[in-house]
C-alpha atoms as a PDB file:
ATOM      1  CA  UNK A   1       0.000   0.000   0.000  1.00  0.00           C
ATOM      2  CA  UNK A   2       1.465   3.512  -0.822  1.00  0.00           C
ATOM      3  CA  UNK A   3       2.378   5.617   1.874  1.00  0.00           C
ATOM      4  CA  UNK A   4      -0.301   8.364   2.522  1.00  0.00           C
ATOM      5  CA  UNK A   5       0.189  11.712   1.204  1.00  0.00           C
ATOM      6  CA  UNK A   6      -2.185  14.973   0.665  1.00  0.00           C
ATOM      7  CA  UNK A   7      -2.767  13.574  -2.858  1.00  0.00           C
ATOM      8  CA  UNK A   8      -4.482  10.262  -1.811  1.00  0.00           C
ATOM      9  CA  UNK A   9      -5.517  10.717   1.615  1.00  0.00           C
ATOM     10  CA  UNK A  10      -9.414   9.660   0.672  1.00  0.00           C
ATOM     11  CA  UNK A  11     -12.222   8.705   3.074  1.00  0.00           C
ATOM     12  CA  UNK A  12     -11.611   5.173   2.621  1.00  0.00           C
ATOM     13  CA  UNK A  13      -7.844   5.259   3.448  1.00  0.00           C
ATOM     14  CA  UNK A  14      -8.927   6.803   6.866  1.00  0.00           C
ATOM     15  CA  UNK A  15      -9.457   3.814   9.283  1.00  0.00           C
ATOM     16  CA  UNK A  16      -9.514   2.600  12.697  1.00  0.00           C
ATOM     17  CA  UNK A  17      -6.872   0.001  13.586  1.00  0.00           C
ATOM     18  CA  UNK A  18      -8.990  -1.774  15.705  1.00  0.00           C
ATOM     19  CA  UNK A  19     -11.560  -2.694  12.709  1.00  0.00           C
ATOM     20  CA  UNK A  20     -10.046  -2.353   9.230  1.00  0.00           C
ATOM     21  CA  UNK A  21     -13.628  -1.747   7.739  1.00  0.00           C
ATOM     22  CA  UNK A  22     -14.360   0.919   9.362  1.00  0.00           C
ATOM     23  CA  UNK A  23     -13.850   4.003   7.380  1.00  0.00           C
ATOM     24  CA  UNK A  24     -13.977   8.252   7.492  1.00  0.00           C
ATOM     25  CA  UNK A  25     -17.286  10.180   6.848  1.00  0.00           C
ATOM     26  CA  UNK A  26     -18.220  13.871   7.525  1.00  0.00           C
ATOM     27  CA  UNK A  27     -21.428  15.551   7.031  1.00  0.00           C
ATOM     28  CA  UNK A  28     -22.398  19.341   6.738  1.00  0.00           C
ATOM     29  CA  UNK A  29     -20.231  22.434   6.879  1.00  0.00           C
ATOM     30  CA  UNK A  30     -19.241  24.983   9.795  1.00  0.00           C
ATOM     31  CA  UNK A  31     -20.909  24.811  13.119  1.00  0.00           C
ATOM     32  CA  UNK A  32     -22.835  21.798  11.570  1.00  0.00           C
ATOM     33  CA  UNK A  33     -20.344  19.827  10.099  1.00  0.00           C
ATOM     34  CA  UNK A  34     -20.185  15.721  12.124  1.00  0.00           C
ATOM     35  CA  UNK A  35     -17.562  13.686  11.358  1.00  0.00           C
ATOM     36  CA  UNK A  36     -17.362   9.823  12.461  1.00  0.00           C
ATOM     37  CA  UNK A  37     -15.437   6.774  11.909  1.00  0.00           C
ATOM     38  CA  UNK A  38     -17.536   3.689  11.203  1.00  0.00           C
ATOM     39  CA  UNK A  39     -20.633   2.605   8.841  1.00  0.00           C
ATOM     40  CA  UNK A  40     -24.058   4.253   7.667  1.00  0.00           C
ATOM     41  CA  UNK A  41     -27.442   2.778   7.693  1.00  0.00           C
ATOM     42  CA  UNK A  42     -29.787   3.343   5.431  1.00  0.00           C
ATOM     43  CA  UNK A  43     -33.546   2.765   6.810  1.00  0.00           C
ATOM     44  CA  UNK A  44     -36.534   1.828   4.726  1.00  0.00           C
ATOM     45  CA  UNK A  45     -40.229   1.457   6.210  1.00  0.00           C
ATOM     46  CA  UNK A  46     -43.749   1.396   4.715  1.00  0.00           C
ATOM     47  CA  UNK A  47     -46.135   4.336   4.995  1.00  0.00           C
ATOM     48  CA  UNK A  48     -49.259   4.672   5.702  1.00  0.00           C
ATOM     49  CA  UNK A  49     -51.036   8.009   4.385  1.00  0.00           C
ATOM     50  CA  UNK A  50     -53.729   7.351   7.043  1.00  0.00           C
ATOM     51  CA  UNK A  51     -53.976   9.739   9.859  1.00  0.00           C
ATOM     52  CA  UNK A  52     -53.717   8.525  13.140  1.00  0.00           C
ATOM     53  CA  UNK A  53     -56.089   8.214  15.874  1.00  0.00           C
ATOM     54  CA  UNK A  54     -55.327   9.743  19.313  1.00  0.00           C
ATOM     55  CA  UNK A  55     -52.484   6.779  21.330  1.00  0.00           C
ATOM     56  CA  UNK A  56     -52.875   4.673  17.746  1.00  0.00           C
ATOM     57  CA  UNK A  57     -49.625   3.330  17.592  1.00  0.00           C
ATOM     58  CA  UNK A  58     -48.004   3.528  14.517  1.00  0.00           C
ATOM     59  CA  UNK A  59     -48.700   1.224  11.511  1.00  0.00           C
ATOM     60  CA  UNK A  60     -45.484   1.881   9.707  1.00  0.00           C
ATOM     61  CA  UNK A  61     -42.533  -0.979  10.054  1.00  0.00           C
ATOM     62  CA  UNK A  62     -39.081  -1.496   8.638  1.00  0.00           C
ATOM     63  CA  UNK A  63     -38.926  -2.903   5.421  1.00  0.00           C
ATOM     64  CA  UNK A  64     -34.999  -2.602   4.782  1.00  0.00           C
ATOM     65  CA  UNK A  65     -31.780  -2.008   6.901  1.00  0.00           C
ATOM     66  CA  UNK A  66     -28.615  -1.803   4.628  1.00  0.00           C
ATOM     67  CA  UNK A  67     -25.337  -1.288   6.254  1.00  0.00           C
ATOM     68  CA  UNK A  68     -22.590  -0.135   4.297  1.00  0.00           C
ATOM     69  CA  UNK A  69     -19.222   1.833   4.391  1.00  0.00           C
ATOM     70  CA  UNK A  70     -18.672   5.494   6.004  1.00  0.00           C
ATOM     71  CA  UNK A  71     -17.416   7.283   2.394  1.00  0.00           C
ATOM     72  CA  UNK A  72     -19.956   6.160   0.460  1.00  0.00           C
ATOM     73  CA  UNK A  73     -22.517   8.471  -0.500  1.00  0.00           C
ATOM     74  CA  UNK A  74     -26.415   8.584   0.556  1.00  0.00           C
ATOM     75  CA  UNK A  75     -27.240   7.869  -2.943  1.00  0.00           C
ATOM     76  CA  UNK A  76     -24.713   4.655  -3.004  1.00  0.00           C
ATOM     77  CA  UNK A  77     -26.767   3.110  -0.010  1.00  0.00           C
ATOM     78  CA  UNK A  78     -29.951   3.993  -1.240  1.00  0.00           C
ATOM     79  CA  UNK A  79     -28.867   1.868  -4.843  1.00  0.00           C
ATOM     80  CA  UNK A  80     -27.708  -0.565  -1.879  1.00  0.00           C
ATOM     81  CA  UNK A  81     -31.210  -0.441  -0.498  1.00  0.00           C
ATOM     82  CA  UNK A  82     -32.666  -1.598  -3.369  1.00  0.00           C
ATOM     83  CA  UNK A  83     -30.296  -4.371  -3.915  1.00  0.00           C
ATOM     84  CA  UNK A  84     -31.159  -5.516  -0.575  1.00  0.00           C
ATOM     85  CA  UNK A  85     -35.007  -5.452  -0.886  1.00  0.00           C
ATOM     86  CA  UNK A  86     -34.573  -6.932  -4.543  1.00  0.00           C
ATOM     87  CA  UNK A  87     -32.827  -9.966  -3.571  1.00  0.00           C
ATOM     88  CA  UNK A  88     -35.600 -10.536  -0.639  1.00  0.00           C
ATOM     89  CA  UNK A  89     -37.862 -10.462  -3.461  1.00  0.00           C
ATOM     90  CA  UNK A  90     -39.462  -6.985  -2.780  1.00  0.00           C
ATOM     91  CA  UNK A  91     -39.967  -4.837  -5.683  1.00  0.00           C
ATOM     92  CA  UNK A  92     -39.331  -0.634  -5.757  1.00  0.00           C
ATOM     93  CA  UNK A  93     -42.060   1.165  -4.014  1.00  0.00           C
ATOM     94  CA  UNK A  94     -44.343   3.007  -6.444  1.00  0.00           C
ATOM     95  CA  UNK A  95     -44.157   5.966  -4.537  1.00  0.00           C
ATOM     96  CA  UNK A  96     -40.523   6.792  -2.097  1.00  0.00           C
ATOM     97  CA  UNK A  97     -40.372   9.519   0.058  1.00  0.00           C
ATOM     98  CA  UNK A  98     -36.465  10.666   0.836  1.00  0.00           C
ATOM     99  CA  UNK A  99     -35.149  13.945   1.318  1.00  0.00           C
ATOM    100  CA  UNK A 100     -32.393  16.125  -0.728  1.00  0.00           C
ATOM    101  CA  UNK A 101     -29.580  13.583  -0.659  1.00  0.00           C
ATOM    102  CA  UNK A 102     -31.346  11.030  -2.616  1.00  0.00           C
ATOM    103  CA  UNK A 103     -32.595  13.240  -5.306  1.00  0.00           C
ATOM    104  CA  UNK A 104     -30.589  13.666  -8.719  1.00  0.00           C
ATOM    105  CA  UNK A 105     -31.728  14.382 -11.903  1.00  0.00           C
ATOM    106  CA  UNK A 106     -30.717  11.074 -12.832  1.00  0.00           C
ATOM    107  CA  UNK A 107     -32.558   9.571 -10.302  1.00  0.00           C
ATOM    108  CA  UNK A 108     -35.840  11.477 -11.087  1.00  0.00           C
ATOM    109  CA  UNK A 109     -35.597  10.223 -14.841  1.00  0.00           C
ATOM    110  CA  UNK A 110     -35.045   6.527 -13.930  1.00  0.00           C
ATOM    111  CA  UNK A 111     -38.516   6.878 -11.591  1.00  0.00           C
ATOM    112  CA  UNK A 112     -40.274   8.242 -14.251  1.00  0.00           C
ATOM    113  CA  UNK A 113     -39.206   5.616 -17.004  1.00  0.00           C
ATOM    114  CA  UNK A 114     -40.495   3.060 -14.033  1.00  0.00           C
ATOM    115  CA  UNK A 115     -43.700   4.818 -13.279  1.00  0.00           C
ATOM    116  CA  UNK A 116     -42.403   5.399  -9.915  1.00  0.00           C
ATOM    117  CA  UNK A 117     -43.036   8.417  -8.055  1.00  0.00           C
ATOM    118  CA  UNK A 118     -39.644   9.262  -6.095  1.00  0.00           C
ATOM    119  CA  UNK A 119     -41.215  12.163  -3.762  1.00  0.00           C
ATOM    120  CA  UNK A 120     -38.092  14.706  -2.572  1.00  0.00           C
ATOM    121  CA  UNK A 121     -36.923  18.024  -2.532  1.00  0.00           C
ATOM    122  CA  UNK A 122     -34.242  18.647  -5.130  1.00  0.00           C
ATOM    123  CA  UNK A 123     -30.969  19.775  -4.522  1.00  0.00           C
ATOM    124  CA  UNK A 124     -29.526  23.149  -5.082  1.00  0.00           C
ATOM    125  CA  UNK A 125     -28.267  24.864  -7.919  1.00  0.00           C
ATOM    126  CA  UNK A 126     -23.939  24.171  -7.994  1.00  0.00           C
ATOM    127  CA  UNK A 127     -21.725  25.930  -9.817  1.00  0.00           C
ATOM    128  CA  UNK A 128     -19.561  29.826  -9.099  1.00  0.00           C
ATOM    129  CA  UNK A 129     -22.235  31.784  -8.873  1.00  0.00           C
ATOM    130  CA  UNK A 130     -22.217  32.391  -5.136  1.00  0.00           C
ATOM    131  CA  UNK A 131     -24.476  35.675  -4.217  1.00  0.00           C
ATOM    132  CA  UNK A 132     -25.912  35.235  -7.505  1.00  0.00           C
ATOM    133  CA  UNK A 133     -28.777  33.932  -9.624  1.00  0.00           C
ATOM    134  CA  UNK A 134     -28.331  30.342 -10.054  1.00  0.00           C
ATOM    135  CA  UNK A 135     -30.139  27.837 -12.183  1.00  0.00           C
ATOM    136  CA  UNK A 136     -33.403  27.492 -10.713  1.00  0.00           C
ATOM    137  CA  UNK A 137     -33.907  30.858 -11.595  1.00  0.00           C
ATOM    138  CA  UNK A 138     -33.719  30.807 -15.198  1.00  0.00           C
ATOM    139  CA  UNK A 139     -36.743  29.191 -17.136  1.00  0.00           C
ATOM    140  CA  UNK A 140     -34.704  26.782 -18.853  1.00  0.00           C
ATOM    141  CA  UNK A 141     -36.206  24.431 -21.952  1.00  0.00           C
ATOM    142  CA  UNK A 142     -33.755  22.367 -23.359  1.00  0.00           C
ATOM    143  CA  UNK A 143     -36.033  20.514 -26.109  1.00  0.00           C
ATOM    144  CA  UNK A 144     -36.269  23.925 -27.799  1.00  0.00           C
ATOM    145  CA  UNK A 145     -32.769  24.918 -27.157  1.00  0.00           C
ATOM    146  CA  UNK A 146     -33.643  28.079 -25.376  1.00  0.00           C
ATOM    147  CA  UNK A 147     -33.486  29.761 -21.884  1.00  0.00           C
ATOM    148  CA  UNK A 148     -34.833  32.549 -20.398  1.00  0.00           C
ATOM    149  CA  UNK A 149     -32.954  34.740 -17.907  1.00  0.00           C
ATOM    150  CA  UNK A 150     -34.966  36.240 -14.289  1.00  0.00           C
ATOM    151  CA  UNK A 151     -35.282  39.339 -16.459  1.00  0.00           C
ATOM    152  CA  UNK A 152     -36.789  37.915 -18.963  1.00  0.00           C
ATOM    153  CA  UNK A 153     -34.156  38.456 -21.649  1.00  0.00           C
ATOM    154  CA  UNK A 154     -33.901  35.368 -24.151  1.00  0.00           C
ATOM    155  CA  UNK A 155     -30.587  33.570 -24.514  1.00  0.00           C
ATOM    156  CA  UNK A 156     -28.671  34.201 -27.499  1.00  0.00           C
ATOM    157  CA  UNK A 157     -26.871  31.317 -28.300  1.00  0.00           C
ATOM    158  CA  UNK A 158     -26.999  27.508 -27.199  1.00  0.00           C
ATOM    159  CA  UNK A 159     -23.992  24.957 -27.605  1.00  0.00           C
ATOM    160  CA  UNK A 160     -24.272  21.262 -27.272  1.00  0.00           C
ATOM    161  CA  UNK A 161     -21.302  20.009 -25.035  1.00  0.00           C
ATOM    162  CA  UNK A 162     -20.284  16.674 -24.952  1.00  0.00           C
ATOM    163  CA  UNK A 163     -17.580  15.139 -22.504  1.00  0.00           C
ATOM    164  CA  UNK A 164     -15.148  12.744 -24.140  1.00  0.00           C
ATOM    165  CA  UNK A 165     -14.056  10.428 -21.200  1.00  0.00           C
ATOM    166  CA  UNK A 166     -17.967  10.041 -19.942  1.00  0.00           C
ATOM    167  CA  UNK A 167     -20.177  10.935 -22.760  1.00  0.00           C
ATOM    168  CA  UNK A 168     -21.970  13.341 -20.847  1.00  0.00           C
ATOM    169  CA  UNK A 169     -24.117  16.353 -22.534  1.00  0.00           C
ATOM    170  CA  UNK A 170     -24.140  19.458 -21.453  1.00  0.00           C
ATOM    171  CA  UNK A 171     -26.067  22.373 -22.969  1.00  0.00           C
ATOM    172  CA  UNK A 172     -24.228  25.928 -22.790  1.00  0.00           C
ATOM    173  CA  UNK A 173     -26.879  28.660 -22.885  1.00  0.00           C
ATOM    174  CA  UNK A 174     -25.198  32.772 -23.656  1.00  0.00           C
ATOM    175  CA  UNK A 175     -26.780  36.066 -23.206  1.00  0.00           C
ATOM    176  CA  UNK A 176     -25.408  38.480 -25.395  1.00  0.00           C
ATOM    177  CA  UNK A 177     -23.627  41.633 -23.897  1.00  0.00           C
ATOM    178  CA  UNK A 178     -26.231  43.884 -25.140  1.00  0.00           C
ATOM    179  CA  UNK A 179     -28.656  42.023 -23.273  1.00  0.00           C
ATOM    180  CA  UNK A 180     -27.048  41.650 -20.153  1.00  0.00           C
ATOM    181  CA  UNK A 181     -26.066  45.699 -19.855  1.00  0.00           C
ATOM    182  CA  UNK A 182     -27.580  48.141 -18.398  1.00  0.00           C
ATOM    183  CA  UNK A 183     -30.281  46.115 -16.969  1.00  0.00           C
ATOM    184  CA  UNK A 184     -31.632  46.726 -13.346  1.00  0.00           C
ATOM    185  CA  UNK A 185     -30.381  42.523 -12.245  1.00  0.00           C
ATOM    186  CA  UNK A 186     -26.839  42.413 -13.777  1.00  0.00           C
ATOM    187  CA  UNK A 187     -25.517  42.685 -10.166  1.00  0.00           C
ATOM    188  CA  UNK A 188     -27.274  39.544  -9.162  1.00  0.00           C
ATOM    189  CA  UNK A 189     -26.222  37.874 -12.514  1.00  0.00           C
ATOM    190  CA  UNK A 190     -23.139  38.203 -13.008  1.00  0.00           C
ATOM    191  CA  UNK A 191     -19.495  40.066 -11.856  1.00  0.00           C
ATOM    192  CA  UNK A 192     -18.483  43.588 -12.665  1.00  0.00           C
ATOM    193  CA  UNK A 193     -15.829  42.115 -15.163  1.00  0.00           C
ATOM    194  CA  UNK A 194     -18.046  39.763 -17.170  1.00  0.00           C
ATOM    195  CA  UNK A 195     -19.216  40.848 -20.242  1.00  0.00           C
ATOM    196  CA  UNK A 196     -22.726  38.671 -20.326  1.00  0.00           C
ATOM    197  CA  UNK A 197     -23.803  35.401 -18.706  1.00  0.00           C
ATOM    198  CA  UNK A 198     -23.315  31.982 -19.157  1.00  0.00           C
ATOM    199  CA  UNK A 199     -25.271  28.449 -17.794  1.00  0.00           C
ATOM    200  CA  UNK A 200     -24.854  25.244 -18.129  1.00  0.00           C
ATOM    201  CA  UNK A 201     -26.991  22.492 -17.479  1.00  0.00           C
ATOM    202  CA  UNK A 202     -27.233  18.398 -18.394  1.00  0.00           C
ATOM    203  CA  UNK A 203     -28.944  17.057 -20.419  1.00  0.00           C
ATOM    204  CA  UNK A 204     -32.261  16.175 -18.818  1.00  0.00           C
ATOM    205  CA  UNK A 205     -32.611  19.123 -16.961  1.00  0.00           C
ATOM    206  CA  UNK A 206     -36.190  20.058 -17.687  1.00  0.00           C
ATOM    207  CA  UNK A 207     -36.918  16.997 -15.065  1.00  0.00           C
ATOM    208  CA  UNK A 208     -34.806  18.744 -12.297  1.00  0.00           C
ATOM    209  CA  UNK A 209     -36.419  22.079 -13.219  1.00  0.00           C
ATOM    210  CA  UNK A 210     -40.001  20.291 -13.120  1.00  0.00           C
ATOM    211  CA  UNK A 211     -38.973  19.175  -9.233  1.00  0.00           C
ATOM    212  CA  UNK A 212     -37.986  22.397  -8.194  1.00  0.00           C
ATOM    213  CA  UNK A 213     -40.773  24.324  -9.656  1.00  0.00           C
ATOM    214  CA  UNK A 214     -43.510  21.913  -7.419  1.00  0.00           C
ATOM    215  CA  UNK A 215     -41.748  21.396  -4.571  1.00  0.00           C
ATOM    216  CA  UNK A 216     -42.662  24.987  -3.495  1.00  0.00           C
ATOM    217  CA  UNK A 217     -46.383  23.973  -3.845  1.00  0.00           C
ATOM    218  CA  UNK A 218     -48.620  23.472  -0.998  1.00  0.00           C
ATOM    219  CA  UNK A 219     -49.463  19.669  -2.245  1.00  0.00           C
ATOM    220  CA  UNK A 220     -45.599  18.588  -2.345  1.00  0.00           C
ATOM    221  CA  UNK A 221     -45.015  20.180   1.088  1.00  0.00           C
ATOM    222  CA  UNK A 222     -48.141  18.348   2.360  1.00  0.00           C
ATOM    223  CA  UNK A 223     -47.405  14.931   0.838  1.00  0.00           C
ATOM    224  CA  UNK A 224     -43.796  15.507   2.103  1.00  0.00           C
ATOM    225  CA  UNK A 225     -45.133  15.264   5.833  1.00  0.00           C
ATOM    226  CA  UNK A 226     -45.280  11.139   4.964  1.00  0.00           C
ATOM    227  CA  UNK A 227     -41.454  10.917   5.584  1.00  0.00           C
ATOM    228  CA  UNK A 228     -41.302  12.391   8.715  1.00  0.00           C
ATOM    229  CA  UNK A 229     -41.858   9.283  10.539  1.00  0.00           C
ATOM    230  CA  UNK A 230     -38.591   8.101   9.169  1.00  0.00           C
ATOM    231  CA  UNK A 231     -37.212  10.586  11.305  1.00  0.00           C
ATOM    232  CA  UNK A 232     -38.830   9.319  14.634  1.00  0.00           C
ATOM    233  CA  UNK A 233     -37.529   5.816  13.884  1.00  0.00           C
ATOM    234  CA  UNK A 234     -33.840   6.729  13.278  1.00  0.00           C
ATOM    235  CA  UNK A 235     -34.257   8.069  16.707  1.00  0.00           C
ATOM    236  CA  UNK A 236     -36.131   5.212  18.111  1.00  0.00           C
ATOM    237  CA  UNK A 237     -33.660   2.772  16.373  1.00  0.00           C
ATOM    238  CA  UNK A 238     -30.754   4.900  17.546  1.00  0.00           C
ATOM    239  CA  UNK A 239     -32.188   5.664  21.594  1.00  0.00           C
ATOM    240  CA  UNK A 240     -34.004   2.179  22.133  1.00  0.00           C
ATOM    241  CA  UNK A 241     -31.905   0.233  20.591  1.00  0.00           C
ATOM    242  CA  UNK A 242     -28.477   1.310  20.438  1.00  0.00           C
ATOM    243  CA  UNK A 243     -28.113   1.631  16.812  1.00  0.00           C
ATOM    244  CA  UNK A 244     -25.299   3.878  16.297  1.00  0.00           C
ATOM    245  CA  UNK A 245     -22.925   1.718  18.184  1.00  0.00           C
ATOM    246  CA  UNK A 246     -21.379  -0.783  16.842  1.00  0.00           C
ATOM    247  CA  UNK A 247     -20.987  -3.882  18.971  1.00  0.00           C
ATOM    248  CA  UNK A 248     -18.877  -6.405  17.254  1.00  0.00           C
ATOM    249  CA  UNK A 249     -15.656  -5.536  14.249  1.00  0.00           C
ATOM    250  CA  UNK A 250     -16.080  -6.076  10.858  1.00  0.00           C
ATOM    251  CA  UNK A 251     -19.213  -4.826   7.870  1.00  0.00           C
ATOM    252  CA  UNK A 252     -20.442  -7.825   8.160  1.00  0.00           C
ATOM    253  CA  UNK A 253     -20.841  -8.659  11.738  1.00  0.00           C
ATOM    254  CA  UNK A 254     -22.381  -5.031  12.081  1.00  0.00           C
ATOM    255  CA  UNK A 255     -24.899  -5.708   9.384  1.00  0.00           C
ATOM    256  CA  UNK A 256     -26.295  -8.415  11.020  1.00  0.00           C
ATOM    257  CA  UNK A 257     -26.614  -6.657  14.523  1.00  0.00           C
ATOM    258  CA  UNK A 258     -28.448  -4.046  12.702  1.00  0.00           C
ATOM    259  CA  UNK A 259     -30.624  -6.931  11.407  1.00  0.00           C
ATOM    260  CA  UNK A 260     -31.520  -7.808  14.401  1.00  0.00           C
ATOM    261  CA  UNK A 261     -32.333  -4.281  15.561  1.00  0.00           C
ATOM    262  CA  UNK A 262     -34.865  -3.368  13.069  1.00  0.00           C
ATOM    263  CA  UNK A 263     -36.129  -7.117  13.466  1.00  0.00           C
ATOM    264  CA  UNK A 264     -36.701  -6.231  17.016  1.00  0.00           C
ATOM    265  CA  UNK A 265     -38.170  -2.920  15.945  1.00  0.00           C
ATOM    266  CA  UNK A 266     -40.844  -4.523  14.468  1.00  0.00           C
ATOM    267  CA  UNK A 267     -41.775  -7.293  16.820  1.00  0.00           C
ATOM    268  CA  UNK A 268     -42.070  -4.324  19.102  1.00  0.00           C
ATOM    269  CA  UNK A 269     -44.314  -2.312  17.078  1.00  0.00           C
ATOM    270  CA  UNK A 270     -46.623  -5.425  16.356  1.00  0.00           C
ATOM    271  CA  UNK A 271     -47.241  -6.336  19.974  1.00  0.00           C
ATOM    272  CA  UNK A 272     -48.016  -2.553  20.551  1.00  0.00           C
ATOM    273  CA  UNK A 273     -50.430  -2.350  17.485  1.00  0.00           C
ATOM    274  CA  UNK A 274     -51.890  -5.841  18.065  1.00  0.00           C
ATOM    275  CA  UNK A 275     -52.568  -4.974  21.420  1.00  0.00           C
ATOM    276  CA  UNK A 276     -54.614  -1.780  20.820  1.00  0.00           C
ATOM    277  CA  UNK A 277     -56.293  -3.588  18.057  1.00  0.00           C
ATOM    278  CA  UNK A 278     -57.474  -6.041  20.491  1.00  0.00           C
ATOM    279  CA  UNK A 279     -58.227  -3.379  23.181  1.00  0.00           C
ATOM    280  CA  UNK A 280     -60.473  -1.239  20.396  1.00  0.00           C
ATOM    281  CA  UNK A 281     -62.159  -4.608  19.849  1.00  0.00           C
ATOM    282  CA  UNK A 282     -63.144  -5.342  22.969  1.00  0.00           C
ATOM    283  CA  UNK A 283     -64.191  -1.484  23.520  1.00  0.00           C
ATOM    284  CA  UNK A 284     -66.309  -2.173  20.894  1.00  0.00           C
ATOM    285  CA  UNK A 285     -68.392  -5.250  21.968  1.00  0.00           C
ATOM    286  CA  UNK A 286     -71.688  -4.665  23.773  1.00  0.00           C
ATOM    287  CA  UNK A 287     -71.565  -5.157  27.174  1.00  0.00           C
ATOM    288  CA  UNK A 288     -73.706  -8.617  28.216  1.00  0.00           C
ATOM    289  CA  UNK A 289     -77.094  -8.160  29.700  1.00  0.00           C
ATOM    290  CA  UNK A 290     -77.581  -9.413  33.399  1.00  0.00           C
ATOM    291  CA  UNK A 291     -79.513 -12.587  34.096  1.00  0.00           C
ATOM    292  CA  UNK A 292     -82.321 -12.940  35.284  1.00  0.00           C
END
């Protein structure tokens, strides 16, 4: 193994010598920015859109644990997920509820060639233009090869780009510098020094655009309320049953505890819902009338 230097000091070379799978992750930025040494989880359960009756006890349960290294991305686990629940001979969900780090354009597309509805907010616009508009403010249409800019000026020029080593397509949209000077936005377009503005965007953007666009709707938001249970049983999983801590060395022994844990997870949330179904039933009986 080469020695470690700045150029290939990765996640995955960053391990604890006590358990050689274990591997580097951080999360956020700033104040919020965690950083472990370990595994993630990646939780599944089933939802039900029913609302609740006052001390029902939930009707959701775990459909899917998958356990898999630190560096790898959300996205990786949740393409683990499905790996998992395909070879236990589940099928993909019609409809998924997950937040911003499952959602990519090209994850959006491949839900809507299954007839799957993959229900998320979308991430951010990327690129340098910190301060300034970004992409989801343009109303891009890439069928027609045109954009237009938050002050409403057409582009002037489209390019088709195309990425030798991956065959990826881009699509370079221009604004001429007549269009871009003099008008009230250009300082929260683009810098003092640029002549006119550029953007970029893949291929299949109209999709991301489309995601953006509803998830400021009332609907999305409301139908978005289905995944916060997911939240309440990380942090059951994590406070009842000792899920972030790993008690054995090794991916695969740690898989199998958190097996166990989500299998124990449910057992406990079937005695709890059988018993209040039994307990409503009984309610619900007449009482017997007194003999005579």
């Amino acid at each position: 193994m080469p020695p470690l230097t700045k150029g290939n000091l990765v996640s995955k070379r960053v391990r604890n010598p006590h358990d050689p799978d274990a591997t580097y992750a951080s999360k956020g930025a700033g104040a919020q920015r965690k950083e472990h040494v370990g595994y993630k989880v990646q939780v599944a359960e089933t939802v039900s859109e029913a609302i609740l009756a006052p001390g029902e006890p939930t009707g959701n349960f775990i459909s899917g644990i998958a356990t898999h290294a630190a560096f790898e991305s959300d996205e990786q686990g949740a393409i683990r997920m499905a790996e998992e629940q395909k070879n236990m001979g589940l099928g993909k969900p019609p409809v998924l509820y997950v937040d911003a780090a499952y959602i990519s354009t090209a994850q959006l597309r491949e839900a809507a060639q299954e007839g799957r509805e993959l229900i998320g907010p979308a991430p951010g616009p990327g690129g340098g233009h910190v301060g300034r508009f970004g992409s989801d403010r343009f109303d891009v249409r890439v069928e027609e090869l045109r954009a237009t800019c938050p002050a409403g000026q057409p582009s002037s020029q489209c390019s088709r780009l195309t990425e030798q080593a991956t065959g990826k397509v881009m699509f370079r949209f221009e604004w001429s510098t007549q269009a871009c000077d003099q008008r009230p936005l250009r300082a929260q377009c683009i810098k003092p020094d640029q002549p006119h503005r550029t953007l970029a965007v893949g291929e299949h953007h109209t999709i991301l655009q489309q995601r953006r666009r509803a998830q400021k709707s009332d609907p999305f938001k409301a139908r978005m309320k289905h995944r916060n249970a997911i939240e309440g049983t990380q942090s059951e999983l994590v406070r009842a049953h000792g899920l972030r801590r790993a008690r054995y060395r090794g991916l695969l022994k740690t898989r199998l505890q958190n097996f166990f844990t989500g299998a124990a997870c449910n057992l406990k949330r079937w005695l709890r819902r059988s018993a209040w179904e039994l307990q409503r039933a009984l309610a619900a009986q007449p009482s017997a009338a007194p003999a005579n």
